[in-house]
C-alpha atoms as a PDB file:
ATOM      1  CA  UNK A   1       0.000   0.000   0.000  1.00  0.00           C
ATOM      2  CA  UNK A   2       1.322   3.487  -1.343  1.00  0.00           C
ATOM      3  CA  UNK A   3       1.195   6.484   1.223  1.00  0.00           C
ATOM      4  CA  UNK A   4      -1.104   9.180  -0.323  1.00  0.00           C
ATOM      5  CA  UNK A   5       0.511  12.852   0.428  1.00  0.00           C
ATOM      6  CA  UNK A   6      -1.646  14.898   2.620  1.00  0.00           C
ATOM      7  CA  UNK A   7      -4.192  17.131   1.829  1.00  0.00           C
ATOM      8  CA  UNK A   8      -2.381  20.144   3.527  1.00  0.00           C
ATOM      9  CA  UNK A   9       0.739  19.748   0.958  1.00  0.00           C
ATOM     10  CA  UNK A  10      -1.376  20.988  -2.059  1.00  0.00           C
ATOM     11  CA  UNK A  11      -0.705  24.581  -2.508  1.00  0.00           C
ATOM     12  CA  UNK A  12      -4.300  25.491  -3.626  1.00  0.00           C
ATOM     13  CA  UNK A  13      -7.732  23.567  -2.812  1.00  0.00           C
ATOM     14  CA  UNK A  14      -8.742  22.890  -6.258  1.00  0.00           C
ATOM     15  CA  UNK A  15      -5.060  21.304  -6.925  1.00  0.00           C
ATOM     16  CA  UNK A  16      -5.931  18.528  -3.621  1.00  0.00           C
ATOM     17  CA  UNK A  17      -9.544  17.995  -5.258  1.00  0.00           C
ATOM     18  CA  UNK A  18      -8.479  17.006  -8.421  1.00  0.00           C
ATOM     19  CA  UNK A  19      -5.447  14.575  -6.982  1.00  0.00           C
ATOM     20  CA  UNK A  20      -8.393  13.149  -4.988  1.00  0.00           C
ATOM     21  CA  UNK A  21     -10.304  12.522  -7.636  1.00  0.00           C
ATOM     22  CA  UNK A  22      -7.934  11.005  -9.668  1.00  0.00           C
ATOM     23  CA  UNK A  23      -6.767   8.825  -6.940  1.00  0.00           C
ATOM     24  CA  UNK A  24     -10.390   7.616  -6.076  1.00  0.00           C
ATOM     25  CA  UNK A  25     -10.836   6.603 -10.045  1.00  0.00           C
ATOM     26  CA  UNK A  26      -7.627   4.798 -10.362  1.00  0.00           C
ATOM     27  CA  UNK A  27      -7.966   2.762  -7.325  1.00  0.00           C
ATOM     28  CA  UNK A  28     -11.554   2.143  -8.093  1.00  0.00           C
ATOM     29  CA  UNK A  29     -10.329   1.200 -11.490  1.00  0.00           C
ATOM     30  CA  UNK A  30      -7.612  -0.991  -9.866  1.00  0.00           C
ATOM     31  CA  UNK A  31     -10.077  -2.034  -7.510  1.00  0.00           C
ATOM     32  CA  UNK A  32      -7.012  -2.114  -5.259  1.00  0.00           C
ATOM     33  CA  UNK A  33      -8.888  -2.352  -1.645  1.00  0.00           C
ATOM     34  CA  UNK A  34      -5.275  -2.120  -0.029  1.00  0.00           C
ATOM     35  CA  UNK A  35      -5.684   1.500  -0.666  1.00  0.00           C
ATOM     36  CA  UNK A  36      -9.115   2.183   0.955  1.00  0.00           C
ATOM     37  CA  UNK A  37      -7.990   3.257   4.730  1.00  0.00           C
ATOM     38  CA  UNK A  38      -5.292   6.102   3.033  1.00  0.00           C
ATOM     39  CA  UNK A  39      -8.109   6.924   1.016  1.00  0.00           C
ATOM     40  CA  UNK A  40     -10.396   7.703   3.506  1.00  0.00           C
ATOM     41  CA  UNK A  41      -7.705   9.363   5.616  1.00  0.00           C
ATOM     42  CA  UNK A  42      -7.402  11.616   2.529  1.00  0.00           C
ATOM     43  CA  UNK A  43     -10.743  12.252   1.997  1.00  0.00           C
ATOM     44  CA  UNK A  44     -11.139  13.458   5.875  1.00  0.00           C
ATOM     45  CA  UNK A  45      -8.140  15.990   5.828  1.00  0.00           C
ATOM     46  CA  UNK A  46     -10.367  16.933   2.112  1.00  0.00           C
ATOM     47  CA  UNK A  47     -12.821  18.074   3.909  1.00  0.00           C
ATOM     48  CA  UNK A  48     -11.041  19.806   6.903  1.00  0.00           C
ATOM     49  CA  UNK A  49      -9.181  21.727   4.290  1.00  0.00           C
ATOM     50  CA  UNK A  50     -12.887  22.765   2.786  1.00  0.00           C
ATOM     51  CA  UNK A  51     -14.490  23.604   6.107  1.00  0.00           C
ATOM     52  CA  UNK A  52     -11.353  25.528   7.292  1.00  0.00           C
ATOM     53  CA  UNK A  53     -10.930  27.952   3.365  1.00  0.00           C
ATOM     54  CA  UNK A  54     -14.628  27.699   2.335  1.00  0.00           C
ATOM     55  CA  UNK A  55     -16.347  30.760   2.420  1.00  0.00           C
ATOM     56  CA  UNK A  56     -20.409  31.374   2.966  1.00  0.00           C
ATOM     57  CA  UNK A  57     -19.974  34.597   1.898  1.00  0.00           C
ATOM     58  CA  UNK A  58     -18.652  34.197  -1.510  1.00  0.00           C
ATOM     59  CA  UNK A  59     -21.865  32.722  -2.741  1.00  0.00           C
END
């Protein structure tokens, strides 16, 4: 099993999205299940990163 980077090492949002979702489709692709648990730890620091930049306001 490959150690993903974290999502706090991208330098904008949009670039950790897209690894994400590249990730997510190769592994589904692969259906590698080794990779799930990194995935989800991904997908968690994802969505810390989003709570912690997004802004209400800008809608």
């Amino acid at each position: 099993m490959k150690k993903l980077p974290s999502a706090y090492d991208f330098k904008t949002l949009p670039e950790a999205i897209s690894f994400y979702t590249r990730t997510v489709a190769e592994v589904m692709k692969a259906r590698d299940r080794s990779m799930h648990e990194e995935v989800m730890r991904f997908k968690r620091e994802l969505h810390e990163r989003i709570d912690r930049e997004y802004d209400p306001a800008a809608l």
